[in-house]
C-alpha atoms as a PDB file:
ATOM      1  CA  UNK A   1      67.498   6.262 137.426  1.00  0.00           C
ATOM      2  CA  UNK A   2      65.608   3.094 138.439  1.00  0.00           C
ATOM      3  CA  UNK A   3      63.780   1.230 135.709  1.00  0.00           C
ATOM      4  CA  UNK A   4      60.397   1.952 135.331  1.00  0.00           C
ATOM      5  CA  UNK A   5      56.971   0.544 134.130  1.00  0.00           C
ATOM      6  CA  UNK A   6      53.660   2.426 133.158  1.00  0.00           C
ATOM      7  CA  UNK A   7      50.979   1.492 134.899  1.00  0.00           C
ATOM      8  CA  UNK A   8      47.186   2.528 133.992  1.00  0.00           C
ATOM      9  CA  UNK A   9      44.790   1.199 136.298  1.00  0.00           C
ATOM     10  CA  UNK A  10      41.358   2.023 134.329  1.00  0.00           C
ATOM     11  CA  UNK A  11      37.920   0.740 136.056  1.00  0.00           C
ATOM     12  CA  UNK A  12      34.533   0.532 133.729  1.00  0.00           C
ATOM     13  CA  UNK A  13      33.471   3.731 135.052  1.00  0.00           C
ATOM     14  CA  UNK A  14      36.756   5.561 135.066  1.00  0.00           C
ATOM     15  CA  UNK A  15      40.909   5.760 135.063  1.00  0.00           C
ATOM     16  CA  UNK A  16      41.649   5.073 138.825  1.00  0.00           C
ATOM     17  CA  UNK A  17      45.238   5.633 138.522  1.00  0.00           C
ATOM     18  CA  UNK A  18      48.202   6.326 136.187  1.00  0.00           C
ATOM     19  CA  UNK A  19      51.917   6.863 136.689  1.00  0.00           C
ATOM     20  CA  UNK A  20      55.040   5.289 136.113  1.00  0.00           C
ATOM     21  CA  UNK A  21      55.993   2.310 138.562  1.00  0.00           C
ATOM     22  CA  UNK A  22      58.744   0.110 139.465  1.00  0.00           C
ATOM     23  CA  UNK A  23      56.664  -2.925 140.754  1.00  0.00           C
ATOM     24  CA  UNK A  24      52.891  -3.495 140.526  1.00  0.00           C
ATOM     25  CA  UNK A  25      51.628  -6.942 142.930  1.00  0.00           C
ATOM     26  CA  UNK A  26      47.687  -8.106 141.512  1.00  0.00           C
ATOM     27  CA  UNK A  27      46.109 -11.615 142.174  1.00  0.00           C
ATOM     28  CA  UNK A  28      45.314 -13.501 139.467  1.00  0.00           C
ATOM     29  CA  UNK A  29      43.470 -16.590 138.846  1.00  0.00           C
ATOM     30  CA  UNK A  30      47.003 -18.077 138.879  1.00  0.00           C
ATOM     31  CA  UNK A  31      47.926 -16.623 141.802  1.00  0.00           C
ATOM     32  CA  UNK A  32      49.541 -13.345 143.064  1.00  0.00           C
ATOM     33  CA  UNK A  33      52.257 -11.911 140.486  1.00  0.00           C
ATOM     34  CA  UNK A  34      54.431  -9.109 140.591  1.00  0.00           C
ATOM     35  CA  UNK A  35      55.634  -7.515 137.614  1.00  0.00           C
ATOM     36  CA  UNK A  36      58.572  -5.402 137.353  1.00  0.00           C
ATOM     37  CA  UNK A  37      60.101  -3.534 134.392  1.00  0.00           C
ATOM     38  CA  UNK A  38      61.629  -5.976 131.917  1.00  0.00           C
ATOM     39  CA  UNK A  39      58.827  -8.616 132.771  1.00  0.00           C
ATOM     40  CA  UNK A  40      57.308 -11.065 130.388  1.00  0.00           C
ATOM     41  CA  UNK A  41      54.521  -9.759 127.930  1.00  0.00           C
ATOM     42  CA  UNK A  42      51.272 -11.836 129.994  1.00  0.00           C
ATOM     43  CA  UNK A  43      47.699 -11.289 129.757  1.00  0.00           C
ATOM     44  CA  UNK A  44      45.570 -12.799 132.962  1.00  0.00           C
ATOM     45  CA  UNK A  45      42.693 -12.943 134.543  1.00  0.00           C
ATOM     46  CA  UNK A  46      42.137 -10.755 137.687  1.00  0.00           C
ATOM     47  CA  UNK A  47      40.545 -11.967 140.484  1.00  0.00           C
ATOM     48  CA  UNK A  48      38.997  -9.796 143.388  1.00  0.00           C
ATOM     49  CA  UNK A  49      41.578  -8.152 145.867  1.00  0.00           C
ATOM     50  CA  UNK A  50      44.103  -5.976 146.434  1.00  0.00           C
ATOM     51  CA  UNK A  51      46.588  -4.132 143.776  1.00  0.00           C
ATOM     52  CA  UNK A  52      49.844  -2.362 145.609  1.00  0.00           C
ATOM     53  CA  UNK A  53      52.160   0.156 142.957  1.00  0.00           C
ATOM     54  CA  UNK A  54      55.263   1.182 144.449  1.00  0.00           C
ATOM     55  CA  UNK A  55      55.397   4.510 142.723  1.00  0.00           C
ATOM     56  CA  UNK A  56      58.547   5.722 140.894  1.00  0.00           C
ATOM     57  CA  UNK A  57      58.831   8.553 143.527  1.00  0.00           C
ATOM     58  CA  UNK A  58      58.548   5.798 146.494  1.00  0.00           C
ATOM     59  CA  UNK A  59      55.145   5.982 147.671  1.00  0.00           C
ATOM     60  CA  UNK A  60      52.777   2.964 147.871  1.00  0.00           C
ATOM     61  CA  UNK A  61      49.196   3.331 145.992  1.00  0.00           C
ATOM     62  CA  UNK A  62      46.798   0.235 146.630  1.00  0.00           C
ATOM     63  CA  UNK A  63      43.363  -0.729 145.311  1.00  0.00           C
ATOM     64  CA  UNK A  64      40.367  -2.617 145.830  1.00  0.00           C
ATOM     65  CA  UNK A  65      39.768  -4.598 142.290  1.00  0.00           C
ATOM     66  CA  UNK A  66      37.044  -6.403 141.624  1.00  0.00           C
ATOM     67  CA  UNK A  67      37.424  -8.715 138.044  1.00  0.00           C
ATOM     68  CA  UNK A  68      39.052  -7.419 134.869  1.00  0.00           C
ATOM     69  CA  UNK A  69      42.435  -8.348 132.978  1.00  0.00           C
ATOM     70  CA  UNK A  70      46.015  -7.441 133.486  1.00  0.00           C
ATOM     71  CA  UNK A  71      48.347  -7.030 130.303  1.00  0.00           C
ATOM     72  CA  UNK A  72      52.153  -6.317 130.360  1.00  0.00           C
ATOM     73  CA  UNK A  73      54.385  -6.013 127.339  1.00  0.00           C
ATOM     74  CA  UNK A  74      57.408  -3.332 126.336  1.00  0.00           C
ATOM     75  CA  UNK A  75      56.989  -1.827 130.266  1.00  0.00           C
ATOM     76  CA  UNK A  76      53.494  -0.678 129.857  1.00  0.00           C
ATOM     77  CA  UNK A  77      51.113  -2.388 132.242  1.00  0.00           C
ATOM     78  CA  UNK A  78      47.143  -2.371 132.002  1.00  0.00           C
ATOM     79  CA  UNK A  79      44.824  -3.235 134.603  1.00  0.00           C
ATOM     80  CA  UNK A  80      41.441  -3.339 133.292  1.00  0.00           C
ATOM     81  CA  UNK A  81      38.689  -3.826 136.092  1.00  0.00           C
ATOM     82  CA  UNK A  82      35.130  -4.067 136.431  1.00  0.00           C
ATOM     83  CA  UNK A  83      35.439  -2.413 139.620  1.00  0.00           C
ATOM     84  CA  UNK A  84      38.441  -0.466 141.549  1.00  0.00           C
ATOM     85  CA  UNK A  85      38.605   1.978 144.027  1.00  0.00           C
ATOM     86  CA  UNK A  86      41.706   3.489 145.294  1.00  0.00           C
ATOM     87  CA  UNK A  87      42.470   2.511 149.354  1.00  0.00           C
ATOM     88  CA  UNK A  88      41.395   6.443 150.089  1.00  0.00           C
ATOM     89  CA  UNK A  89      38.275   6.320 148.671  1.00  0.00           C
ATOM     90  CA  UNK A  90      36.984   3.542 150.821  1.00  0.00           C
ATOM     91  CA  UNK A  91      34.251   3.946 153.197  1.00  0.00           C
ATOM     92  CA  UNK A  92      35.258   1.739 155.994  1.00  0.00           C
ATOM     93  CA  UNK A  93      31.688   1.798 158.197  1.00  0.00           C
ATOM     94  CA  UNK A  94      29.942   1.542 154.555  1.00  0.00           C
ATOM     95  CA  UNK A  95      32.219  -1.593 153.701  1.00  0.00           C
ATOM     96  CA  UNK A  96      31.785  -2.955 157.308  1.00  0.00           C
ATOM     97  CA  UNK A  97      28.302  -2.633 156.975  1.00  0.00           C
ATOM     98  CA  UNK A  98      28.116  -4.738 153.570  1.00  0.00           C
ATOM     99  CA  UNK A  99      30.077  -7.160 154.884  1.00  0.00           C
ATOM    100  CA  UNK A 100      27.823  -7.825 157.873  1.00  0.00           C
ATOM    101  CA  UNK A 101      24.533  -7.630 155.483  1.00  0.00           C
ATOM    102  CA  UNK A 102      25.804  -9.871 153.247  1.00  0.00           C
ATOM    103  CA  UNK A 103      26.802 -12.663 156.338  1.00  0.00           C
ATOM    104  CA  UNK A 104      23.395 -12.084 156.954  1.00  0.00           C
ATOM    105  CA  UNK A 105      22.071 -12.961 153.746  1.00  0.00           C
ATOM    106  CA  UNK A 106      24.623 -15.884 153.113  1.00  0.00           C
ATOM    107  CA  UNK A 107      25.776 -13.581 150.208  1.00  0.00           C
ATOM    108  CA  UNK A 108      29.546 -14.986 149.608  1.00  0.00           C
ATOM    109  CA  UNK A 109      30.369 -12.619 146.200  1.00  0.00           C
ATOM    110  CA  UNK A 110      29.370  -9.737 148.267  1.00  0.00           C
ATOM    111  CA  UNK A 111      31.056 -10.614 151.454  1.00  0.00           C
ATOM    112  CA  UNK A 112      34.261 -11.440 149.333  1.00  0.00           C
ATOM    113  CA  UNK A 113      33.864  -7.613 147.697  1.00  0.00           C
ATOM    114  CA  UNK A 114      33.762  -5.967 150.873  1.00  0.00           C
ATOM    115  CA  UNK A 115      36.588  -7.870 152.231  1.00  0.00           C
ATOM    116  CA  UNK A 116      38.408  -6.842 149.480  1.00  0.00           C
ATOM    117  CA  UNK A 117      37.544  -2.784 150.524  1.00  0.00           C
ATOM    118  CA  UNK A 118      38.349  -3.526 153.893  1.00  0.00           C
ATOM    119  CA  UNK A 119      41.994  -5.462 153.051  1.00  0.00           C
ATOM    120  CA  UNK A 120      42.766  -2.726 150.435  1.00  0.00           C
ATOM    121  CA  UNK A 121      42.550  -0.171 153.260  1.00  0.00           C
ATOM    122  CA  UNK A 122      44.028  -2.097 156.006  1.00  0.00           C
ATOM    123  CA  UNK A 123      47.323  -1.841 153.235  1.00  0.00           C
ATOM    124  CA  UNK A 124      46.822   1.250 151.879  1.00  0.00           C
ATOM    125  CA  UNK A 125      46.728   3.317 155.318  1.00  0.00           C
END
């Protein structure tokens, strides 16, 4: 059997996901790191964008996250976000819609959230 890593990925509203992993990819605000089992204990900053889990069974689970903290140590890996939604639950026309409104409005934090949405799904599907 593969090692494995358990992953929570737990939004302010809600636990978005939860399952055992074998490699998790997030952006920080040190960059993009991937973090497989065995990894170094780190606690980071998460910036807005895409998070892709390779399950244990071989599937592929990505999210839009918005903010939060990521903490690995002895396999188990938190994601704790102000916002996430899973790739699935995305409204593409809604998200394509924010992003124009926001252009509109010269609203960069919003633009950046719904390119997020829309990058999350363009992976996830």
């Amino acid at each position: 059997m593969a090692a494995e890593l358990h992953v929570a990925l737990v939004a302010a509203d809600r636990e978005v996901w939860s399952g055992e992993a074998t490699l998790v990819v997030a952006r920080t605000t040190s960059g993009d790191i991937g973090v497989m089992p065995g990894h170094q204990p780190l606690l980071g900053v998460l910036e807005s964008g895409p998070v892709t889990i390779r399950t244990s069974e071989g599937g592929t689970v990505v999210a839009a996250v918005h903010g939060g903290f990521i903490s690995f140590a002895d396999d188990k890996l938190s994601l704790l976000a102000e916002v996430a939604e899973l790739s699935e639950e995305i409204d593409v026309q809604r998200a394509e819609r924010a992003r124009e409104r926001a252009k509109s409005e010269e609203n960069t934090s919003a633009e950046r959230r719904a390119d997020v949405r829309l990058r999350a799904v363009t992976t996830g599907r």
